[in-house]
C-alpha atoms as a PDB file:
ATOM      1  CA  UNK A   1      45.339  14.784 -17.361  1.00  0.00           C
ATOM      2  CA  UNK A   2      43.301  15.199 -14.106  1.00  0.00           C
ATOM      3  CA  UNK A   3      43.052  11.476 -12.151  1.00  0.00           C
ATOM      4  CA  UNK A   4      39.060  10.760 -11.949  1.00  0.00           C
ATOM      5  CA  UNK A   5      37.828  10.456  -8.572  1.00  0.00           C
ATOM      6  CA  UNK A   6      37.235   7.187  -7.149  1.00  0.00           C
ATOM      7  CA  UNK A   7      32.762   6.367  -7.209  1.00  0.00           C
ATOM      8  CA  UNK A   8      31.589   3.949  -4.294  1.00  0.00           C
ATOM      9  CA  UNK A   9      30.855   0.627  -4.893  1.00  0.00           C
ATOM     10  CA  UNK A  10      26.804   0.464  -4.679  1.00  0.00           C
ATOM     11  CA  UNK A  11      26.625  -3.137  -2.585  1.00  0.00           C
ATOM     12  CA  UNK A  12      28.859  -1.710  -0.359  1.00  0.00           C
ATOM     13  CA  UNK A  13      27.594   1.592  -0.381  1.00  0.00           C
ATOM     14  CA  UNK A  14      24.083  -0.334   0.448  1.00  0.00           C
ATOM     15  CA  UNK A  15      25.895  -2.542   3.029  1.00  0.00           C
ATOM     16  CA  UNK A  16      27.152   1.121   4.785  1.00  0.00           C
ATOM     17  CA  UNK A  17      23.483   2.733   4.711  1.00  0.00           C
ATOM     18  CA  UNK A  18      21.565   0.012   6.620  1.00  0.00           C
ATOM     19  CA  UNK A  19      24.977  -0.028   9.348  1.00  0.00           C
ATOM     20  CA  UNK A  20      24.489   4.115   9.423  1.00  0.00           C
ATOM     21  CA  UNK A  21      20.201   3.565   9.781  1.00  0.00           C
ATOM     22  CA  UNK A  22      20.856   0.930  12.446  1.00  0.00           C
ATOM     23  CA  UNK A  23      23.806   1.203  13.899  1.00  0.00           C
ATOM     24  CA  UNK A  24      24.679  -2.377  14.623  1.00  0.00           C
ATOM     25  CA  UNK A  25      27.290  -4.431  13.128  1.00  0.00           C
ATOM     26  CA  UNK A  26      25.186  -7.684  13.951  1.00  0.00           C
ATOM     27  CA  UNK A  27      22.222  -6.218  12.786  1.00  0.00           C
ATOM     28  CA  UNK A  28      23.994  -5.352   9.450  1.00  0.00           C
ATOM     29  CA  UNK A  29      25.202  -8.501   9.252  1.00  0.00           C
ATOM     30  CA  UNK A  30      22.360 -10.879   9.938  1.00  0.00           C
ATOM     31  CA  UNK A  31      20.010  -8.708   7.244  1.00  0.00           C
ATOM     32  CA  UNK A  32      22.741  -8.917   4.482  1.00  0.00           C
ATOM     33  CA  UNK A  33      23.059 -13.089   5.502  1.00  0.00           C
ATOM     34  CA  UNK A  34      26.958 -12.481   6.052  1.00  0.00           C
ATOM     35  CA  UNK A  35      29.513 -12.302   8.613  1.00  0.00           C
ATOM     36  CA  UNK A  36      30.071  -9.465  10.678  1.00  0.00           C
ATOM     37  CA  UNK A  37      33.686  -9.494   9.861  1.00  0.00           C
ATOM     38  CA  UNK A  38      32.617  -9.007   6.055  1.00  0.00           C
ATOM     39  CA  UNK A  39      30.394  -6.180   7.235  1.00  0.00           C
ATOM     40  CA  UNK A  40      33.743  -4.541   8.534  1.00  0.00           C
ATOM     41  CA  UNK A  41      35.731  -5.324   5.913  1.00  0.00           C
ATOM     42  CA  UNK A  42      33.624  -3.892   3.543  1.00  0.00           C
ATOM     43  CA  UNK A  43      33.200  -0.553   5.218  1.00  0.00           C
ATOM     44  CA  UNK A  44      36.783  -0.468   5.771  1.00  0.00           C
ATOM     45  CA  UNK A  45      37.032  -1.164   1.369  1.00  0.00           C
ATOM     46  CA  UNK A  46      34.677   1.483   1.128  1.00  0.00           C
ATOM     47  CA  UNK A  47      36.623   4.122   3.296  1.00  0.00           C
ATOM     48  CA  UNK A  48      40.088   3.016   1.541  1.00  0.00           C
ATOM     49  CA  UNK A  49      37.788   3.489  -1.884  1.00  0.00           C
ATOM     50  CA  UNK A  50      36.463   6.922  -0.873  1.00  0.00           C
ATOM     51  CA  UNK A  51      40.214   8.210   0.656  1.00  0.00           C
ATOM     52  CA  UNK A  52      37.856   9.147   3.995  1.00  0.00           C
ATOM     53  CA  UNK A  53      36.765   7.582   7.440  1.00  0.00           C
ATOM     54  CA  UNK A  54      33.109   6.912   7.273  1.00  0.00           C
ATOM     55  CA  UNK A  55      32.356   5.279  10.677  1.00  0.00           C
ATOM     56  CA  UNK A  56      33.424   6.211  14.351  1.00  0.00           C
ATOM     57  CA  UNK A  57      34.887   2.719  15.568  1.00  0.00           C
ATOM     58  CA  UNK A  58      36.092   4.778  19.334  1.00  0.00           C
ATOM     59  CA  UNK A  59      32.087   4.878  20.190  1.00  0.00           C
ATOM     60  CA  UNK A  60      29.671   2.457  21.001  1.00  0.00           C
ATOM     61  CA  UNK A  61      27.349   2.059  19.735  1.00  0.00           C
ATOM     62  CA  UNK A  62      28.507   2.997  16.432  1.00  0.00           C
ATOM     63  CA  UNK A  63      28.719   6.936  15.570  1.00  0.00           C
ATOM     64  CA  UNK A  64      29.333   8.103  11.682  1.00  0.00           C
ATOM     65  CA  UNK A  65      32.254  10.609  11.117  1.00  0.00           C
ATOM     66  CA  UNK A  66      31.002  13.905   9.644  1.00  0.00           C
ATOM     67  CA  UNK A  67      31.958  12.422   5.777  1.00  0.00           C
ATOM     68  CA  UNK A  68      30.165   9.507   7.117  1.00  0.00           C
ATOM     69  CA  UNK A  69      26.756  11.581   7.961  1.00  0.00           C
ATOM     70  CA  UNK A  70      27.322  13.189   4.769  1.00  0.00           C
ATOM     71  CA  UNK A  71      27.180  10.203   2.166  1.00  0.00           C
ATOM     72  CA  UNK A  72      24.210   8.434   4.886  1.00  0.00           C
ATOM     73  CA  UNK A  73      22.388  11.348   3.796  1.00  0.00           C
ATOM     74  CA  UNK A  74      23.567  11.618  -0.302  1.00  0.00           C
ATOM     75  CA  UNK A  75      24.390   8.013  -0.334  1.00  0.00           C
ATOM     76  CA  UNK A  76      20.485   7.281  -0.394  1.00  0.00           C
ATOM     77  CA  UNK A  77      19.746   9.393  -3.186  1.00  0.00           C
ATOM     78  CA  UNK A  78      22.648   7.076  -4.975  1.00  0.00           C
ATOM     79  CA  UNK A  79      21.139   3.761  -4.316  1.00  0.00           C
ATOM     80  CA  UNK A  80      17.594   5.104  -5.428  1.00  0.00           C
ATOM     81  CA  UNK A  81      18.754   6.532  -8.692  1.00  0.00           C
ATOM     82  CA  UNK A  82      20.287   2.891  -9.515  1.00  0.00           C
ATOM     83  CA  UNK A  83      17.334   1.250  -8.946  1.00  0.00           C
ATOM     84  CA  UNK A  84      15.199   2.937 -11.157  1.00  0.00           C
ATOM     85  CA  UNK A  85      17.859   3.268 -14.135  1.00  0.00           C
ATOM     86  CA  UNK A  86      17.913  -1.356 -13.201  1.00  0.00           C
ATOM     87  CA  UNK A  87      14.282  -1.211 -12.873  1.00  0.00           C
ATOM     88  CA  UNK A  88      13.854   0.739 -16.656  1.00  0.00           C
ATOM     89  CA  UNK A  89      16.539  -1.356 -18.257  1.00  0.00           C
ATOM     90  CA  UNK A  90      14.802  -5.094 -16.774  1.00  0.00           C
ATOM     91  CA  UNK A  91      11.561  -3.405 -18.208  1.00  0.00           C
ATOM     92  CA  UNK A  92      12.751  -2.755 -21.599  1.00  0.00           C
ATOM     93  CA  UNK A  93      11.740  -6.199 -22.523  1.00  0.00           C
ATOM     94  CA  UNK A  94       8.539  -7.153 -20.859  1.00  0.00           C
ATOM     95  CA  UNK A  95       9.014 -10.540 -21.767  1.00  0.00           C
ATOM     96  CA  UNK A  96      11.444 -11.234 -19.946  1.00  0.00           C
ATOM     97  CA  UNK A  97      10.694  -9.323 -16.964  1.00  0.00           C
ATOM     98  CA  UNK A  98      10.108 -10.827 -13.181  1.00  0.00           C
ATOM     99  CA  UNK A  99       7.436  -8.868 -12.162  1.00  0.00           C
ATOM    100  CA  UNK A 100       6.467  -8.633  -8.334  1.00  0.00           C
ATOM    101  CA  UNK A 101       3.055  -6.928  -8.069  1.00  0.00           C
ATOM    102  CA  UNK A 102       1.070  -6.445  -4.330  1.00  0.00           C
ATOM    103  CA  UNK A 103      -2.684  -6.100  -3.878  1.00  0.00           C
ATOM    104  CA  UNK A 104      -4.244  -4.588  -1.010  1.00  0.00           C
ATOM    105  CA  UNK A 105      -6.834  -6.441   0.809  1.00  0.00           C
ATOM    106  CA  UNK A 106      -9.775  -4.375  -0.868  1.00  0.00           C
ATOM    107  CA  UNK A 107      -8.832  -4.979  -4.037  1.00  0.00           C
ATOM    108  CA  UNK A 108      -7.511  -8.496  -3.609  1.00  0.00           C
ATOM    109  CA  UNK A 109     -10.868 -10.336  -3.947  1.00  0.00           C
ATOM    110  CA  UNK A 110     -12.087  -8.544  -6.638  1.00  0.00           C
ATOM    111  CA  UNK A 111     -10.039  -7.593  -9.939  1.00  0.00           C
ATOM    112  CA  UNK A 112      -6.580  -8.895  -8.541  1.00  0.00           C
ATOM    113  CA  UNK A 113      -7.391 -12.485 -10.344  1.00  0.00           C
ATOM    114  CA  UNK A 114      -8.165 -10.861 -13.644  1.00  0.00           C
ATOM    115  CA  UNK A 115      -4.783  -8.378 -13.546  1.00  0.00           C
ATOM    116  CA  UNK A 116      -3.058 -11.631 -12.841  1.00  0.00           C
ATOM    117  CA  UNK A 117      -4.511 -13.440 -15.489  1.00  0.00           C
ATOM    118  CA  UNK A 118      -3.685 -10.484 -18.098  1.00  0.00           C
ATOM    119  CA  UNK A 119       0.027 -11.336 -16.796  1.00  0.00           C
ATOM    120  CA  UNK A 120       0.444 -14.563 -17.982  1.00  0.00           C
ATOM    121  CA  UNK A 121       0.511 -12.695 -21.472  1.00  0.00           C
ATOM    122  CA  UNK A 122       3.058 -10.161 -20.701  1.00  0.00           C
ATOM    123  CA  UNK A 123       5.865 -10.836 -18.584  1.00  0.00           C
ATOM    124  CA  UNK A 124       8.009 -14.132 -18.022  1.00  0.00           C
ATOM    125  CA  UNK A 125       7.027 -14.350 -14.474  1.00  0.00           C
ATOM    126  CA  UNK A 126       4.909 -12.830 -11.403  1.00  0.00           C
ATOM    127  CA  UNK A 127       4.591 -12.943  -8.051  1.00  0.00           C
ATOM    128  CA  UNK A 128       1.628 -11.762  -6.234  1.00  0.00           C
ATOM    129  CA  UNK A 129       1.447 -10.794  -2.611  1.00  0.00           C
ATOM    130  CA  UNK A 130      -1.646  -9.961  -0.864  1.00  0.00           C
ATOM    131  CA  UNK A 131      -1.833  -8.026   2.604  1.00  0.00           C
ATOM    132  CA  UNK A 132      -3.092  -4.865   3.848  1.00  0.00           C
ATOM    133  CA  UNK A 133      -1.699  -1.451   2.589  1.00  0.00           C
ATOM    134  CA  UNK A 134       0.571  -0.430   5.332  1.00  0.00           C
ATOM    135  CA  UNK A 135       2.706  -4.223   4.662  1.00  0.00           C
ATOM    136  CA  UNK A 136       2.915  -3.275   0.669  1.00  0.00           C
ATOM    137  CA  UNK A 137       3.471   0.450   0.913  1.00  0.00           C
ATOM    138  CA  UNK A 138       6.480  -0.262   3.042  1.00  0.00           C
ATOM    139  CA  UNK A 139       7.732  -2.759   0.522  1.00  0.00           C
ATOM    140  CA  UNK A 140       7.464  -1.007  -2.419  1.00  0.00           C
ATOM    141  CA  UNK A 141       9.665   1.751  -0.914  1.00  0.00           C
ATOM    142  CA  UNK A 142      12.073  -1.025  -0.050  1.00  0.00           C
ATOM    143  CA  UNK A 143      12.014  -1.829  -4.177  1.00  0.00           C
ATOM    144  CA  UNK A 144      10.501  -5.147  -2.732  1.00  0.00           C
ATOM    145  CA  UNK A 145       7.604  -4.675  -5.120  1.00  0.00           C
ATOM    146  CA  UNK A 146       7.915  -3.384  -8.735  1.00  0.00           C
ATOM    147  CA  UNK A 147       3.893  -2.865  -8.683  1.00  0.00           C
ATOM    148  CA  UNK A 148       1.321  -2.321  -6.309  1.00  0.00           C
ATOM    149  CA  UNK A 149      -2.341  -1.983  -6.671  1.00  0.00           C
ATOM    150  CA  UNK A 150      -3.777  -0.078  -3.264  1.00  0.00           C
ATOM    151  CA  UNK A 151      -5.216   3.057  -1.993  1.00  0.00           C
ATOM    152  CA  UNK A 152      -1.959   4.744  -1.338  1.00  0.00           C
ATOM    153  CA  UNK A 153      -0.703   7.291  -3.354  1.00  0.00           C
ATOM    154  CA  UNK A 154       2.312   7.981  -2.415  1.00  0.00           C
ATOM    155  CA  UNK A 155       2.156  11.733  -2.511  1.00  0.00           C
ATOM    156  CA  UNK A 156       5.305  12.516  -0.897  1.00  0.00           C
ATOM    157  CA  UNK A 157       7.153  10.180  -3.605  1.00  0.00           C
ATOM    158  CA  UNK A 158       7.523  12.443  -6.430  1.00  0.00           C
ATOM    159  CA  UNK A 159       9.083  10.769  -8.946  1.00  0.00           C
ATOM    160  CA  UNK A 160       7.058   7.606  -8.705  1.00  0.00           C
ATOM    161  CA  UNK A 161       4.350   6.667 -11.255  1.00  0.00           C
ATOM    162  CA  UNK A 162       0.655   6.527 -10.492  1.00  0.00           C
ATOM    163  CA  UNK A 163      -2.373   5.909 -12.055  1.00  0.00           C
ATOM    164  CA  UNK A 164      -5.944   5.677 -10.751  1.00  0.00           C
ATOM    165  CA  UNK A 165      -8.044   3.038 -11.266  1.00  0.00           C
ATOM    166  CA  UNK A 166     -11.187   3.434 -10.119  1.00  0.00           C
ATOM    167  CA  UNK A 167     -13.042   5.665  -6.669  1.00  0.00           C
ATOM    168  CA  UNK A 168     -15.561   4.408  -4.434  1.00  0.00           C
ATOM    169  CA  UNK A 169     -17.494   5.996  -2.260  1.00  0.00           C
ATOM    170  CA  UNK A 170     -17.858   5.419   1.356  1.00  0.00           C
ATOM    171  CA  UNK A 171     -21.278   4.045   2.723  1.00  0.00           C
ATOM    172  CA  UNK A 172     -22.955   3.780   5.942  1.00  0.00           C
ATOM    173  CA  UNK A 173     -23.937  -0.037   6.591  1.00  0.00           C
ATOM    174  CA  UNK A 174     -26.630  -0.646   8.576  1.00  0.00           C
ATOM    175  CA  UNK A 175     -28.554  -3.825   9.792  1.00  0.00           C
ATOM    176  CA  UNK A 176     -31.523  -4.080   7.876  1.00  0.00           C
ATOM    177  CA  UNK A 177     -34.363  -3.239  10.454  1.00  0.00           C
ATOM    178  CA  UNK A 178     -32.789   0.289  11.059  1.00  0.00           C
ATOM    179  CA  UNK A 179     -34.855   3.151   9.596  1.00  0.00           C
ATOM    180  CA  UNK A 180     -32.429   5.281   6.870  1.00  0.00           C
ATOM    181  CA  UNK A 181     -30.477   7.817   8.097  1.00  0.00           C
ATOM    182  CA  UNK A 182     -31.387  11.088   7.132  1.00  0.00           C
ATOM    183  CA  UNK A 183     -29.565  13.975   9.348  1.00  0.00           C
ATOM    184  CA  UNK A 184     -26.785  14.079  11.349  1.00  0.00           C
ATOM    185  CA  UNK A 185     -28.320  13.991  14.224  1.00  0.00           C
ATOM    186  CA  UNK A 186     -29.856  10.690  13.567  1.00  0.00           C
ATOM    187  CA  UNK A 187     -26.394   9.664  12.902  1.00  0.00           C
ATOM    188  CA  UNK A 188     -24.742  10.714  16.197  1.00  0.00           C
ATOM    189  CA  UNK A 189     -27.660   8.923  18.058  1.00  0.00           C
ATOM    190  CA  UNK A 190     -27.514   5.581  16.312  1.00  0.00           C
ATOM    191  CA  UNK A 191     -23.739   6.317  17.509  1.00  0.00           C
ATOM    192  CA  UNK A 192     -24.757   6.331  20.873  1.00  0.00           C
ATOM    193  CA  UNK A 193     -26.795   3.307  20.812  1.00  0.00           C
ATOM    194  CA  UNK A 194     -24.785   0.512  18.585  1.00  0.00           C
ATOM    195  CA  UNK A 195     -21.209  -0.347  18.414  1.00  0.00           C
ATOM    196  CA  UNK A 196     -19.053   0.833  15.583  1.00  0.00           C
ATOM    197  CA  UNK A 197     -17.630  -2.293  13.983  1.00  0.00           C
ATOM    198  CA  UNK A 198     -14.279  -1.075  12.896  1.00  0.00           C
ATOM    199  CA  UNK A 199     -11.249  -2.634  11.607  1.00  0.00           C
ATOM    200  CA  UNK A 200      -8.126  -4.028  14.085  1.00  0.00           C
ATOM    201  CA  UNK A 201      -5.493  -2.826  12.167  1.00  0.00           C
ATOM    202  CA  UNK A 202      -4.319   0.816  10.848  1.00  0.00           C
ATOM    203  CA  UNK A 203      -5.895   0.027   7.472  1.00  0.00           C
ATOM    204  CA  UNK A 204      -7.072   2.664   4.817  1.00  0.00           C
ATOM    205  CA  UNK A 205     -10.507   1.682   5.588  1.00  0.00           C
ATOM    206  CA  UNK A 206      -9.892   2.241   9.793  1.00  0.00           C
ATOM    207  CA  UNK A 207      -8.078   5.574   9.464  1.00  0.00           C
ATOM    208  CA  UNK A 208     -10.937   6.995   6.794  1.00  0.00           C
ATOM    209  CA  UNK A 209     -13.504   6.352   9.383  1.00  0.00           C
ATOM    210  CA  UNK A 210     -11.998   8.024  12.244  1.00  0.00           C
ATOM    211  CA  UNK A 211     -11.459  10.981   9.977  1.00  0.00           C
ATOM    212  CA  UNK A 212     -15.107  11.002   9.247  1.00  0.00           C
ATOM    213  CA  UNK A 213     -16.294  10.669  13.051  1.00  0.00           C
ATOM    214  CA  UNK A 214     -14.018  13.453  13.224  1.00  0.00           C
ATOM    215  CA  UNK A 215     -15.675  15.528  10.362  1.00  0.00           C
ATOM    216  CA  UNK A 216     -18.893  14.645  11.724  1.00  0.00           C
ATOM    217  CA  UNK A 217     -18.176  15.700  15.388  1.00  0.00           C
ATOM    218  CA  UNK A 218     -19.420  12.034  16.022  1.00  0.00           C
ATOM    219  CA  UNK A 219     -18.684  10.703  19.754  1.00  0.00           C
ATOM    220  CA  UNK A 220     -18.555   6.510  19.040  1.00  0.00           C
ATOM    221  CA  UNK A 221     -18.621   5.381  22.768  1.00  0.00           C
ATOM    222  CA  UNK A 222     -18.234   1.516  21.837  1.00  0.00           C
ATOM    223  CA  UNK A 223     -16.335   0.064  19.080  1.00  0.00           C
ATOM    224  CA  UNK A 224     -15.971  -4.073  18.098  1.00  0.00           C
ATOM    225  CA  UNK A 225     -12.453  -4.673  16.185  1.00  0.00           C
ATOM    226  CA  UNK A 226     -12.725  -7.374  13.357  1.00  0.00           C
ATOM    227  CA  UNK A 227      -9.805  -8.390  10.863  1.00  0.00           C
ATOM    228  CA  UNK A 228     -12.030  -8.403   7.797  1.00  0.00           C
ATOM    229  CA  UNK A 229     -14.705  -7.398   5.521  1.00  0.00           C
ATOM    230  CA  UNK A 230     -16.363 -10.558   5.690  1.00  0.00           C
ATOM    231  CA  UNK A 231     -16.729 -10.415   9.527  1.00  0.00           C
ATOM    232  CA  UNK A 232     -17.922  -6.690   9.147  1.00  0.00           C
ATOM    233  CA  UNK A 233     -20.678  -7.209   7.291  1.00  0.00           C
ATOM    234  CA  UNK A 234     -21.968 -10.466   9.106  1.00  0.00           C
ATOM    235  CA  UNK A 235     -21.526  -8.704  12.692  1.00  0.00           C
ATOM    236  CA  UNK A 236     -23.751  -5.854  10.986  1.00  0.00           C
ATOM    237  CA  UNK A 237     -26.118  -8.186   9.559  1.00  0.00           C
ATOM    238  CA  UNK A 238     -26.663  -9.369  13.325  1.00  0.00           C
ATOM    239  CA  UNK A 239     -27.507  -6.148  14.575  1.00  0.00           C
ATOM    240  CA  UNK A 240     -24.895  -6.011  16.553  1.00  0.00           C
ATOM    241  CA  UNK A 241     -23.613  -2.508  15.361  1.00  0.00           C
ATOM    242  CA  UNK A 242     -22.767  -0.661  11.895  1.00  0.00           C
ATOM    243  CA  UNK A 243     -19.891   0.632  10.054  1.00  0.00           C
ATOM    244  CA  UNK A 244     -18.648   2.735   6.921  1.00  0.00           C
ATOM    245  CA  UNK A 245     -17.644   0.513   4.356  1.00  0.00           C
ATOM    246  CA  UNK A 246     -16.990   1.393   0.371  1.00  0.00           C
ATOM    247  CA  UNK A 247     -18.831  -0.885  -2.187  1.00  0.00           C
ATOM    248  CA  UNK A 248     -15.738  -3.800  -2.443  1.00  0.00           C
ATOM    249  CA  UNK A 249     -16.165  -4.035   1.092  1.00  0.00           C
ATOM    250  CA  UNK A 250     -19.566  -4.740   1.487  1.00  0.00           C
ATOM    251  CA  UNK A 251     -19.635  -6.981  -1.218  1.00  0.00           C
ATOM    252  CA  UNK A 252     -16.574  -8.968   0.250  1.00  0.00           C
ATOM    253  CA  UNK A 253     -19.450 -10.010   2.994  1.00  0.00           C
ATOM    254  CA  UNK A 254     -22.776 -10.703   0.206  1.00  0.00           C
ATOM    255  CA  UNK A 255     -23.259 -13.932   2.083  1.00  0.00           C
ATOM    256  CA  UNK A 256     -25.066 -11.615   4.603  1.00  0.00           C
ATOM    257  CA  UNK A 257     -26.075  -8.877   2.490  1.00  0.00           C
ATOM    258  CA  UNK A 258     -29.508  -9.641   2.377  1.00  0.00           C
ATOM    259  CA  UNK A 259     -29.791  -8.401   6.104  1.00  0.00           C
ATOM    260  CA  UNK A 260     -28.035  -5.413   5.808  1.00  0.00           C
ATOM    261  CA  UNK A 261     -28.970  -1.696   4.396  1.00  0.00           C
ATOM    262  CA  UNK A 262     -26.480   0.645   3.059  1.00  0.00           C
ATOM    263  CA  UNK A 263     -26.496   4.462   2.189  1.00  0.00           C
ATOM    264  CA  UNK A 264     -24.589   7.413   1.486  1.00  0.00           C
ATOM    265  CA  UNK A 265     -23.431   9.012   4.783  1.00  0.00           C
ATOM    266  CA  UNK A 266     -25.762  12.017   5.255  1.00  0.00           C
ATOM    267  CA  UNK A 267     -23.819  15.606   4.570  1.00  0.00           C
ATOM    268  CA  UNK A 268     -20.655  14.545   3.918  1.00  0.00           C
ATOM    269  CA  UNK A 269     -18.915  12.746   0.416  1.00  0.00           C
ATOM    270  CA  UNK A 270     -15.408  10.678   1.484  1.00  0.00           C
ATOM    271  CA  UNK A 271     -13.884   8.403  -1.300  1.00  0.00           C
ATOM    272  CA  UNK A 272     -11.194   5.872  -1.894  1.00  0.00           C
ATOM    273  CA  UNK A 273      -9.143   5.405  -5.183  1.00  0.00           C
ATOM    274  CA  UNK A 274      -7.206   2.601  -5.869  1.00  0.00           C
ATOM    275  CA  UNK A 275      -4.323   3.309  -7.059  1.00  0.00           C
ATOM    276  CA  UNK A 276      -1.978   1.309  -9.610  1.00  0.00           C
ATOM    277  CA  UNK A 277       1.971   2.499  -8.368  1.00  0.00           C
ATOM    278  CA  UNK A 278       5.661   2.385  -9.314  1.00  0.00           C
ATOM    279  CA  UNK A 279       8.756   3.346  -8.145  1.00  0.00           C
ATOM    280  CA  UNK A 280      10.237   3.257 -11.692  1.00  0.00           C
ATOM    281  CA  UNK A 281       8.855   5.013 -14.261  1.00  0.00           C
ATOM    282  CA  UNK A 282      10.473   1.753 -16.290  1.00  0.00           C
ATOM    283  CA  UNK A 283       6.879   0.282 -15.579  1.00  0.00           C
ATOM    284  CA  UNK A 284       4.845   2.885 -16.636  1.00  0.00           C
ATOM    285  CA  UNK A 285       3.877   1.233 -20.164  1.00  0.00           C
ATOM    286  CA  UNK A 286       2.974  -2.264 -18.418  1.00  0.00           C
ATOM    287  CA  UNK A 287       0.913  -0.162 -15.224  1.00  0.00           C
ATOM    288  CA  UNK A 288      -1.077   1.504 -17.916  1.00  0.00           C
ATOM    289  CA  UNK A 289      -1.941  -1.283 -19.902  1.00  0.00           C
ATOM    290  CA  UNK A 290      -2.968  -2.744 -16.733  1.00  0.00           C
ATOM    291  CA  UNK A 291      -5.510   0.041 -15.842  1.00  0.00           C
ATOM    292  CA  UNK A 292      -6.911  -0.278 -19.378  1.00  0.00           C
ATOM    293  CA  UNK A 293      -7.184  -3.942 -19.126  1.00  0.00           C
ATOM    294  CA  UNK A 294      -8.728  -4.248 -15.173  1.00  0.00           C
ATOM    295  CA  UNK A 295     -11.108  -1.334 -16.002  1.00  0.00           C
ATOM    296  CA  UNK A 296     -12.536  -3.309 -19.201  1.00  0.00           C
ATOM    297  CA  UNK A 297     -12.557  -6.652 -16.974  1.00  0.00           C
ATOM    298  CA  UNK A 298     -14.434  -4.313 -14.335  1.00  0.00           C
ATOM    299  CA  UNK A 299     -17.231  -3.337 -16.922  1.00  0.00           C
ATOM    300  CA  UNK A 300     -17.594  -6.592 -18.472  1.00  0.00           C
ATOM    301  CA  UNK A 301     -17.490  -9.093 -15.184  1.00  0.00           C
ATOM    302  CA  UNK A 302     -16.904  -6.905 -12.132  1.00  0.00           C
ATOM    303  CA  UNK A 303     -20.314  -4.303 -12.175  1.00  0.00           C
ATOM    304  CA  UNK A 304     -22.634  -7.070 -13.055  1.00  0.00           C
ATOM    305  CA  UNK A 305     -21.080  -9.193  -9.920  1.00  0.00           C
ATOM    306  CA  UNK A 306     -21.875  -6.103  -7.434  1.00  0.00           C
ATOM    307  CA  UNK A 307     -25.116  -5.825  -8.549  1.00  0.00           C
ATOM    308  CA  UNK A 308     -26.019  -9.221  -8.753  1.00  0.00           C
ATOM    309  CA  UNK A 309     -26.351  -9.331  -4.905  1.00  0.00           C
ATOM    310  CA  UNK A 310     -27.882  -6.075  -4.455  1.00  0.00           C
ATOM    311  CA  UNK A 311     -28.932  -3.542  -7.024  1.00  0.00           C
ATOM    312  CA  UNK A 312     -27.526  -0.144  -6.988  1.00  0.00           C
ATOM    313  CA  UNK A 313     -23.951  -1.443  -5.279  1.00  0.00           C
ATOM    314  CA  UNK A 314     -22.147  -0.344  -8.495  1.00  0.00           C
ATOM    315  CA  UNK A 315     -23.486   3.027  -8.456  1.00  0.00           C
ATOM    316  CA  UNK A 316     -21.091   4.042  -5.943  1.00  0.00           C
ATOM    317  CA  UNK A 317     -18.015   2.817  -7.996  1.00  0.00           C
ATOM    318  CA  UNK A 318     -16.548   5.006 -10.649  1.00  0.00           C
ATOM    319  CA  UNK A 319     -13.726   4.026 -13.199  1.00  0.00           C
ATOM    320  CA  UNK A 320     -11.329   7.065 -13.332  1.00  0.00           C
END
């Protein structure tokens, strides 16, 4: 009978991944909260495990032996496939499931509360982490995040699950004294005579607009960075410039809305979806019940709350 062939142990082969991405012993060390002597000596376990030399210890920094480039490039694939089959068996039984869920800023003041609520009911525990969608995407690739609610779809992931939740539409906000925008050309002058109040950060929001100036052929000579919605809309409000906002946005600033206008952008439709996203299809069941339950909380609380400070708001949100 043929011997079978020695499989590498996943921790280590974890362990030899981040050394191979980073190329540091100390670095290794310090993320995995261990020595670096047990970073050594389980590379070394790992070569003696695999009957091959992984790592390059006559170069500095660090090189990888050809086998070693070899299972830094396989070795990934590995790792991911045993977190999803851990991820589906933990979700077998929802109730008693640890769930760590994200929301993106624009959907963290509106119908995170009630998807958090419906939680309680379902799972043993949560943990909820707010931030904007750059933070969360890159945690939920880490499998720091079983769930995340956002605008990224993660189109290059194909074997993660998705669902949309609902689009909105993006709107030009304007203080209230300006006269509606009708043609581009009134756009690209208003351009030229008020600041742009965009976001700091690379948010969805931030890189949408500055694909629409580009659309456009707008030429924003001024621009006023703000960290939030809130801030947005009351800078706006002042007349001290405009922006393009979707619906949750502007009504994450209704304190001011009363002094503000808002209107489709003139010749041009641009949307966001939120998405709800998983890295194991393990969660599909609890993501769609999700969906089914935020889109009812959405129709029976969430509508009535954006039209409540200005009619019409919720015509520019549609459940998908």
């Amino acid at each position: 009978m043929n011997k079978m062939p020695n499989l590498p142990n996943l921790n280590a082969l974890k362990i030899f991944l981040t050394l191979a991405d980073c190329g540091s012993m100390k670095t290794t060390s310090e993320l995995y909260g261990v020595s670096m002597s047990a970073v050594s000596q389980t590379i070394s376990a790992l070569e003696a495990q695999l009957g091959c030399t992984l790592i390059d210890r006559k170069v500095r920094p660090l090189g990888l032996t050809l086998a070693g480039r070899l299972l830094a490039k396989e070795g990934a694939k590995l790792v991911l496939d045993a977190h999803r089959l851990t991820d589906t068996l933990q979700t077998h039984s929802l109730e008693s499931l640890n769930l760590r869920i994200g929301f993106s800023e624009s959907v963290s003041h509106s119908i995170a509360p009630f998807i958090c609520a419906g939680l309680f009911k379902k799972v043993k525990t949560f943990s909820a982490q707010t931030a904007m969608t750059q933070t969360l995407r890159d945690a939920l690739l880490k499998r720091e995040l079983d769930i995340l609610v956002s605008p990224e779809r993660f189109d290059e992931e194909t074997a993660f699950f998705r669902t949309p939740l609902w689009t909105e539409s993006y709107l030009l906000v304007l203080p209230k004294d300006e006269k509606p925008i009708q043609k581009l050309y009134e756009l690209r002058k208003l351009a030229s005579r008020l600041p742009y109040i965009r976001f700091n950060v690379d948010s969805t929001d931030r890189i949408q607009s500055e694909r629409i100036f580009r659309q456009l052929d707008i030429e924003q000579r001024e621009s006023v960075g703000v960290e939030s919605s809130f801030s947005m809309v009351g800078l706006v409000a002042q007349g001290l410039g405009w922006a393009i906002m979707p619906p949750w946005g502007i009504w994450q600033g209704r304190d001011w809305i009363s002094h503000i206008a808002f209107q489709p952008i003139p010749q041009l439709t641009v949307k966001r979806t939120q998405w709800i996203v998983s890295a194991s299809r393990g969660f599909e069941p609890l993501a769609q019940a999700i969906k089914t339950e935020a889109q009812a909380d959405y129709l029976k609380h969430l509508k009535s709350w954006l039209n409540h400070y200005r009619d019409g708001l919720s015509d520019f949100v549609e459940l998908l």
